[in-house]
C-alpha atoms as a PDB file:
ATOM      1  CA  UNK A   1      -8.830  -9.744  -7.378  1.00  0.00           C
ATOM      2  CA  UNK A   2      -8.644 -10.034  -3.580  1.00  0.00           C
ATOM      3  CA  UNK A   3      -6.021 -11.447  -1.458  1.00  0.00           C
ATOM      4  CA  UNK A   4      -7.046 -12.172   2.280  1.00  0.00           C
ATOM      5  CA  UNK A   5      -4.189 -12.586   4.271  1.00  0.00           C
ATOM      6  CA  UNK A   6      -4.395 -13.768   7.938  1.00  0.00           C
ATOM      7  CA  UNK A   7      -1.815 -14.395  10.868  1.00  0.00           C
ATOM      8  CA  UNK A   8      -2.323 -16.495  13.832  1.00  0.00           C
ATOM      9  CA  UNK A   9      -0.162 -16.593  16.679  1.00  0.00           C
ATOM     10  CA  UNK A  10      -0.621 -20.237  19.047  1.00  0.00           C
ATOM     11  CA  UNK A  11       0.521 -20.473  22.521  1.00  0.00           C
ATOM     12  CA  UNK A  12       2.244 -23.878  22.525  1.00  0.00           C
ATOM     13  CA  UNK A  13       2.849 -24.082  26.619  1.00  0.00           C
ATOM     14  CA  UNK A  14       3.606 -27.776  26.902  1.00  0.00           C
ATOM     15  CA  UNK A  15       6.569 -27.821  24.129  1.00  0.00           C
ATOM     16  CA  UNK A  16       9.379 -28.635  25.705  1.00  0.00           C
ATOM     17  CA  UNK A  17      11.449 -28.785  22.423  1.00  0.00           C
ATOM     18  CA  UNK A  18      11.708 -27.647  18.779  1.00  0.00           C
ATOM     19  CA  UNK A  19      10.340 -31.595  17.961  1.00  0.00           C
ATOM     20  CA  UNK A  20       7.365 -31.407  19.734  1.00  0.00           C
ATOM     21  CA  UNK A  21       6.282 -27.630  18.460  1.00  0.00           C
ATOM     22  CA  UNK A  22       6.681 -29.002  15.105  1.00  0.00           C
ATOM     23  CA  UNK A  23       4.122 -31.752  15.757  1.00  0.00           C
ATOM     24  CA  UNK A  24       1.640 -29.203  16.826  1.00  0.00           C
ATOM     25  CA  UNK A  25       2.687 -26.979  13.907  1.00  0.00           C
ATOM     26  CA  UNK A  26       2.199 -29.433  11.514  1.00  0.00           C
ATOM     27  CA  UNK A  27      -1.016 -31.029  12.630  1.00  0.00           C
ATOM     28  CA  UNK A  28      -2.454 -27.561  12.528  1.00  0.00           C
ATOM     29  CA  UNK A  29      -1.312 -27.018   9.050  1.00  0.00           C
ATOM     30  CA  UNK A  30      -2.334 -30.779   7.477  1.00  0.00           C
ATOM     31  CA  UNK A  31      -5.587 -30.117   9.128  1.00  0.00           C
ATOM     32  CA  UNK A  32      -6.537 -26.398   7.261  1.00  0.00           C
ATOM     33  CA  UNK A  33      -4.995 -27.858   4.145  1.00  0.00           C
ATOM     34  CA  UNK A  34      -7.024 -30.938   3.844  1.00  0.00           C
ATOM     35  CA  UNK A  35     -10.158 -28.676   4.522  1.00  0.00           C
ATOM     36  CA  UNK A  36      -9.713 -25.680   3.219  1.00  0.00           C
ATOM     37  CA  UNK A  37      -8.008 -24.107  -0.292  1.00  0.00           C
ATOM     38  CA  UNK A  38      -5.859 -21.669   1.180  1.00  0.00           C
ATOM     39  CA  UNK A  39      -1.961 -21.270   1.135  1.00  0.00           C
ATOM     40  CA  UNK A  40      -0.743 -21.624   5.172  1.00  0.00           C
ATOM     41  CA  UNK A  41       2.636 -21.815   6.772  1.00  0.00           C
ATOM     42  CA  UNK A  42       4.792 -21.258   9.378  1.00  0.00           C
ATOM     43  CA  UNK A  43       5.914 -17.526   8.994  1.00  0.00           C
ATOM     44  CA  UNK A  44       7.497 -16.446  12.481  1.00  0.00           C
ATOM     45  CA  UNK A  45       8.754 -17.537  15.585  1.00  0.00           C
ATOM     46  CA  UNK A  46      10.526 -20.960  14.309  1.00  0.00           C
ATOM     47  CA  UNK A  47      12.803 -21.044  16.637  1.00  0.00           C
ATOM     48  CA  UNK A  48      10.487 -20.332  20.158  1.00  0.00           C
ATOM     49  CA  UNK A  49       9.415 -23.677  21.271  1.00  0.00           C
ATOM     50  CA  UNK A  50       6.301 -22.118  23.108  1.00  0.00           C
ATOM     51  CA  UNK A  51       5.366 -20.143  20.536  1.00  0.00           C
ATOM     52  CA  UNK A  52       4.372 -20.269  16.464  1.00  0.00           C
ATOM     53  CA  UNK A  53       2.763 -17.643  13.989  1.00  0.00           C
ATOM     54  CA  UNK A  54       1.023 -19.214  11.162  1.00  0.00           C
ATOM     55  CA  UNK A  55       0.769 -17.169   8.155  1.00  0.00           C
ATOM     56  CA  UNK A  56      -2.727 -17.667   5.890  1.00  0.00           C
ATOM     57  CA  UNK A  57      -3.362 -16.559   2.450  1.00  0.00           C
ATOM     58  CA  UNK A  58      -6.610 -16.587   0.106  1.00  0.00           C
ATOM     59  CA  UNK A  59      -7.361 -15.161  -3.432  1.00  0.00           C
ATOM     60  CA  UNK A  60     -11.304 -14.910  -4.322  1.00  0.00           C
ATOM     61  CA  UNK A  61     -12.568 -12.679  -7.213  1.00  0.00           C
ATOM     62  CA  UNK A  62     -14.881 -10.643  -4.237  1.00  0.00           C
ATOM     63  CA  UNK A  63     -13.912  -8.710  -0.989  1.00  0.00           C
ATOM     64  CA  UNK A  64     -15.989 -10.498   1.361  1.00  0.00           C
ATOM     65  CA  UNK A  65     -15.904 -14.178  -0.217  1.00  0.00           C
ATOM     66  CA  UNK A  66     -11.810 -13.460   0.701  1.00  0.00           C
ATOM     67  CA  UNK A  67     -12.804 -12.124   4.170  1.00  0.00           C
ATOM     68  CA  UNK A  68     -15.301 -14.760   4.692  1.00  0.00           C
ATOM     69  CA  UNK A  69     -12.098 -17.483   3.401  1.00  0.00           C
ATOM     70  CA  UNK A  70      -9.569 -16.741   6.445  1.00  0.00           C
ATOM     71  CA  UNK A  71     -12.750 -16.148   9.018  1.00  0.00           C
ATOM     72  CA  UNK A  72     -13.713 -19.684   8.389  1.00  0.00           C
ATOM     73  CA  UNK A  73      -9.447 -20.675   9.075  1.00  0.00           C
ATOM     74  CA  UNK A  74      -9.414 -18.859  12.363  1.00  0.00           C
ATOM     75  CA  UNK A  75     -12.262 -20.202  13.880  1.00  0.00           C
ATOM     76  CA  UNK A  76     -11.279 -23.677  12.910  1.00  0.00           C
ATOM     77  CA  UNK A  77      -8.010 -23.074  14.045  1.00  0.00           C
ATOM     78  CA  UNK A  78      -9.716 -22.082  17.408  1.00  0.00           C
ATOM     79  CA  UNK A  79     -11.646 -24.985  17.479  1.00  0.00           C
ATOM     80  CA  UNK A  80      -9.291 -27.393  16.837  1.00  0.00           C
ATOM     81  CA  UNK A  81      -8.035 -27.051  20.837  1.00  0.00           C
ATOM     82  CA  UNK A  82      -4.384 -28.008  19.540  1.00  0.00           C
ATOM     83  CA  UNK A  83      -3.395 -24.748  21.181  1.00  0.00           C
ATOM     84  CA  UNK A  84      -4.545 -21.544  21.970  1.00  0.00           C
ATOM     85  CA  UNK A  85      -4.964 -18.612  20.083  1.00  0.00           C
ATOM     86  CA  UNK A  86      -2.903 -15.729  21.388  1.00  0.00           C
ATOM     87  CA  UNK A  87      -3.619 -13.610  18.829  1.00  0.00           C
ATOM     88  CA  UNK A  88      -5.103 -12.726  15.176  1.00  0.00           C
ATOM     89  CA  UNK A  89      -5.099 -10.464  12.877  1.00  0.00           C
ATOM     90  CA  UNK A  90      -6.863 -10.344   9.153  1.00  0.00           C
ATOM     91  CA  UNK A  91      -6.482  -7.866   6.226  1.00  0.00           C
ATOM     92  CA  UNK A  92      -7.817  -8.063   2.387  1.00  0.00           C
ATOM     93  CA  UNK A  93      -5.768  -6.418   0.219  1.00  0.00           C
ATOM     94  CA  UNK A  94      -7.303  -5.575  -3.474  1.00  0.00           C
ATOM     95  CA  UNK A  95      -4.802  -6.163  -6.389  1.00  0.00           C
ATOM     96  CA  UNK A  96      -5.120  -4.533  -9.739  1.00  0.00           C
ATOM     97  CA  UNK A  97      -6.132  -1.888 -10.974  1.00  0.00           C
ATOM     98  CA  UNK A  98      -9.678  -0.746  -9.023  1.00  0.00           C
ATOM     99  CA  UNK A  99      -9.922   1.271  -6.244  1.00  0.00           C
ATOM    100  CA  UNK A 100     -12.166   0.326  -3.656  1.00  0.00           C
ATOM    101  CA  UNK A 101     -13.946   2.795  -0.590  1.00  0.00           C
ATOM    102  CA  UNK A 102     -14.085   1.605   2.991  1.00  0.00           C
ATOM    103  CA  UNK A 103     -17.352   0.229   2.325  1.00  0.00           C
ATOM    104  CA  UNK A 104     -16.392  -1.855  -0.396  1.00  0.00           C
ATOM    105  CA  UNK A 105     -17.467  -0.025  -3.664  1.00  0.00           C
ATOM    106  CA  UNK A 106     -15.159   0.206  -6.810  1.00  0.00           C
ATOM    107  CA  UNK A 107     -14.069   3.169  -7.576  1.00  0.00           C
ATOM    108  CA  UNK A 108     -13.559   1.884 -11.144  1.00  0.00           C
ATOM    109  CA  UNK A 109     -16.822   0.727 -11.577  1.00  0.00           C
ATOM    110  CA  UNK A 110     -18.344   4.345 -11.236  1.00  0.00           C
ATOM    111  CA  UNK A 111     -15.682   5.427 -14.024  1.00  0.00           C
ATOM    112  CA  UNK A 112     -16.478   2.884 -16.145  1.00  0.00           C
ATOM    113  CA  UNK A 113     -20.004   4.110 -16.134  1.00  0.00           C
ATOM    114  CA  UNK A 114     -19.068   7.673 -16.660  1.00  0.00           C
ATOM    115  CA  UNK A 115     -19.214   8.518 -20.145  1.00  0.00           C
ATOM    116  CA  UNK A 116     -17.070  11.381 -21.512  1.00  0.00           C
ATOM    117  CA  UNK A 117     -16.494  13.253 -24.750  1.00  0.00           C
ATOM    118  CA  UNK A 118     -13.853  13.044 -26.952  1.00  0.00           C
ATOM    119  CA  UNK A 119     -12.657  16.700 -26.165  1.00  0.00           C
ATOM    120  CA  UNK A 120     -13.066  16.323 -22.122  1.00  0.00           C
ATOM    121  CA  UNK A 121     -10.732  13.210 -22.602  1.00  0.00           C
ATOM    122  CA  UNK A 122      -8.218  15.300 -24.447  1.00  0.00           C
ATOM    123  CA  UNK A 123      -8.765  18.470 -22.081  1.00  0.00           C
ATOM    124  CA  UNK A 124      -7.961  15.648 -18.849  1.00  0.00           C
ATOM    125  CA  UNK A 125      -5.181  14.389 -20.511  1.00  0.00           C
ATOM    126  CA  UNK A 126      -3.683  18.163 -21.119  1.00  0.00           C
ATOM    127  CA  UNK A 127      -4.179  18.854 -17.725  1.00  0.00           C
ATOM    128  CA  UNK A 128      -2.454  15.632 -16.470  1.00  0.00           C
ATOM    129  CA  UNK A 129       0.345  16.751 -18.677  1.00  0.00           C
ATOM    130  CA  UNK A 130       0.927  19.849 -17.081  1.00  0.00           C
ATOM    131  CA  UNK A 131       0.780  18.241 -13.918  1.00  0.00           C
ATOM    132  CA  UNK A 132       3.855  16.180 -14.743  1.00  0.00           C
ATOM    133  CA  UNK A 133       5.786  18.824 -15.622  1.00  0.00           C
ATOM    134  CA  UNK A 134       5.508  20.664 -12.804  1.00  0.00           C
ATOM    135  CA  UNK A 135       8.067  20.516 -10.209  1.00  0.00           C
ATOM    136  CA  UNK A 136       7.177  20.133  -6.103  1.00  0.00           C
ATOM    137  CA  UNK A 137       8.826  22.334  -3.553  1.00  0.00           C
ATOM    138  CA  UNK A 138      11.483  19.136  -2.581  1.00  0.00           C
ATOM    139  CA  UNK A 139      12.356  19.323  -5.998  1.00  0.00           C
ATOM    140  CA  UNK A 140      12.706  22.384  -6.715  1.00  0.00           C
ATOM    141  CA  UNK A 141      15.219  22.531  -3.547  1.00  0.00           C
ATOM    142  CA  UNK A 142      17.100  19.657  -4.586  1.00  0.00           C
ATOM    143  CA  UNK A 143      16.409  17.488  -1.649  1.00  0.00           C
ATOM    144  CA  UNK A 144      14.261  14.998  -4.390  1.00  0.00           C
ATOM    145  CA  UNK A 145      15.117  13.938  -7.581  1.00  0.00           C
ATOM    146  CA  UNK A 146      12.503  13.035  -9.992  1.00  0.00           C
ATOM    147  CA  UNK A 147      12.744   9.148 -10.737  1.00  0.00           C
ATOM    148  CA  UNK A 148      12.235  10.193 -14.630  1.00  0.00           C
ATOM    149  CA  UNK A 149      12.653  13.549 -16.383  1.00  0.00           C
ATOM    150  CA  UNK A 150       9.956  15.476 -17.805  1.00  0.00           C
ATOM    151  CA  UNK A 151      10.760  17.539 -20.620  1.00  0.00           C
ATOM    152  CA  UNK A 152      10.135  21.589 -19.369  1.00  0.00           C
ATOM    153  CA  UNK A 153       8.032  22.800 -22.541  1.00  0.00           C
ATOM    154  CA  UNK A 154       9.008  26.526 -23.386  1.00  0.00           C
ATOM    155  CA  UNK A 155       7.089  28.839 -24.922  1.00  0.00           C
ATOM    156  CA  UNK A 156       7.304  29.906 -28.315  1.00  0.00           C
ATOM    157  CA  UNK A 157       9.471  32.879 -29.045  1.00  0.00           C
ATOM    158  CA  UNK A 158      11.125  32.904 -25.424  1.00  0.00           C
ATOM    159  CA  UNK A 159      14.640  31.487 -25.982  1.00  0.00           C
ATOM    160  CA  UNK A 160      16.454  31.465 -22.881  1.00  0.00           C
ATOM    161  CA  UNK A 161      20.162  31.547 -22.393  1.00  0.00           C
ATOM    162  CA  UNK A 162      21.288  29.360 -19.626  1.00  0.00           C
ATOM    163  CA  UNK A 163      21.528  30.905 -15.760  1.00  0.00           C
ATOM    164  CA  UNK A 164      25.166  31.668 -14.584  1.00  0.00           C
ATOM    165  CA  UNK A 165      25.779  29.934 -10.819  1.00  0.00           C
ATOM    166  CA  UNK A 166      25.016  33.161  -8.957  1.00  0.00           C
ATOM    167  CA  UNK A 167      21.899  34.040 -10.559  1.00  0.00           C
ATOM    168  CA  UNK A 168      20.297  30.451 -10.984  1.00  0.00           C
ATOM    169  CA  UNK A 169      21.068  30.377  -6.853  1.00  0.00           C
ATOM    170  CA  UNK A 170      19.054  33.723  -6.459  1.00  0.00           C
ATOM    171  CA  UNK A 171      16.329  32.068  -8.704  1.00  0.00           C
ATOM    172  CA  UNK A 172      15.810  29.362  -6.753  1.00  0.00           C
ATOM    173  CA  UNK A 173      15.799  31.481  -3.444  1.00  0.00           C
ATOM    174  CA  UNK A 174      13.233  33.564  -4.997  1.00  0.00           C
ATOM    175  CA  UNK A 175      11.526  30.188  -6.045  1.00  0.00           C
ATOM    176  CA  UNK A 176      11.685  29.094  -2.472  1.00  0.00           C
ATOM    177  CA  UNK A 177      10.084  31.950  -1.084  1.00  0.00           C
ATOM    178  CA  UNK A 178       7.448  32.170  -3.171  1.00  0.00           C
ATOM    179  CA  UNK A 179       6.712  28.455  -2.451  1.00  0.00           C
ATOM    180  CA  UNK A 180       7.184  29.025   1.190  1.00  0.00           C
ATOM    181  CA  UNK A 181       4.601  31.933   0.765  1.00  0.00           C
ATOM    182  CA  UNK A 182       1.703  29.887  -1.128  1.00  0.00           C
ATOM    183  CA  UNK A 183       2.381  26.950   2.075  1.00  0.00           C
ATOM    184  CA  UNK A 184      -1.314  26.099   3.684  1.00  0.00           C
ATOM    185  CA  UNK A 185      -0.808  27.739   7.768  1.00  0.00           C
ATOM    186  CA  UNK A 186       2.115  29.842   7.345  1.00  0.00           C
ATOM    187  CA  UNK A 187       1.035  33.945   7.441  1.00  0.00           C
ATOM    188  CA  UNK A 188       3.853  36.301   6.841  1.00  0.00           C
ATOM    189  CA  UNK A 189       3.691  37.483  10.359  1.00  0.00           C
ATOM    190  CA  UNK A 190       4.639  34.094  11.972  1.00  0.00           C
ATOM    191  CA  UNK A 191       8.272  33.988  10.650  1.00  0.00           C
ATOM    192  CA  UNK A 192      11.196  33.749  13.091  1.00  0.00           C
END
């Protein structure tokens, strides 16, 4: 699923009131929604008499049927000669769960077509499980928490007794450093 969504600014020069923006407003709007199946509205600017942005919205099932949808609004917007177009701006955002490339191809389609054994699917969902438990640098310095906690599996036959205060401080500075080391562009020669 697609949703274009487009935002026109008019240039309403001759309002000399809130009344007579409105008219202008409003026959723009009554015009694109008896022509067109789009949702449209007056999203900024309502209280600037010489000035309204007019929000549009489309959902198609394809990327450039959506684009297409709010093309064909703005240039009948700028045809209409109600008022002029200051400015526009258009953007098609996908919703669900593909991803798509900057030329338009799913991301998900090309997985779906992937087939895969029974053991790589266990062996990827292994490694995404170690991924989770690892920690990142922010975390590990306290500056993030993690939004859920993920158990820390031990190994077997390594019981650990909890840290004291001073030594689980000089674990984490050792932890820090050797974080700090493994840090892309940072040599050991550069440090202050």
């Amino acid at each position: 699923m697609f949703v274009a969504v487009a935002r026109i600014t008019l240039s309403i020069p001759d309002s000399g009131s809130l009344k007579s923006k409105r008219h202008v407003v409003h026959k723009v709007l009554d015009k694109v929604k008896s022509r067109f199946n789009v949702s449209i509205a007056e999203v900024e600017d309502n209280d600037l008499w010489q000035k309204a942005t007019i929000g549009v919205a489309a959902v198609a099932n394809d990327h450039a049927f959506a684009q297409e949808s709010v093309d064909k609004v703005l240039r009948f917007v700028e045809e209409l000669y109600v008022a002029p177009v200051l400015c526009t701006s258009t953007e098609v955002i996908p919703m669900g769960g593909e991803l798509y490339g900057d030329d338009g191809s799913s991301f998900g389609a090309m997985a779906r077509g992937a087939h895969r054994s029974l053991a790589e699917a266990e062996a990827e969902a292994e490694r995404s499980e170690t991924w989770r438990s690892m920690r990142t640098l922010a975390e590990a310095e306290g500056e993030v928490s993690r939004s859920r906690p993920q158990p820390r599996v031990q190994p077997a036959g390594k019981a650990r007794k909890p840290l004291g205060e001073s030594e689980r401080e000089r674990a984490l500075d050792e932890l820090r450093q050797r974080m700090r080391a493994l840090r892309p562009g940072e040599n050991e020669g550069d440090e202050d």
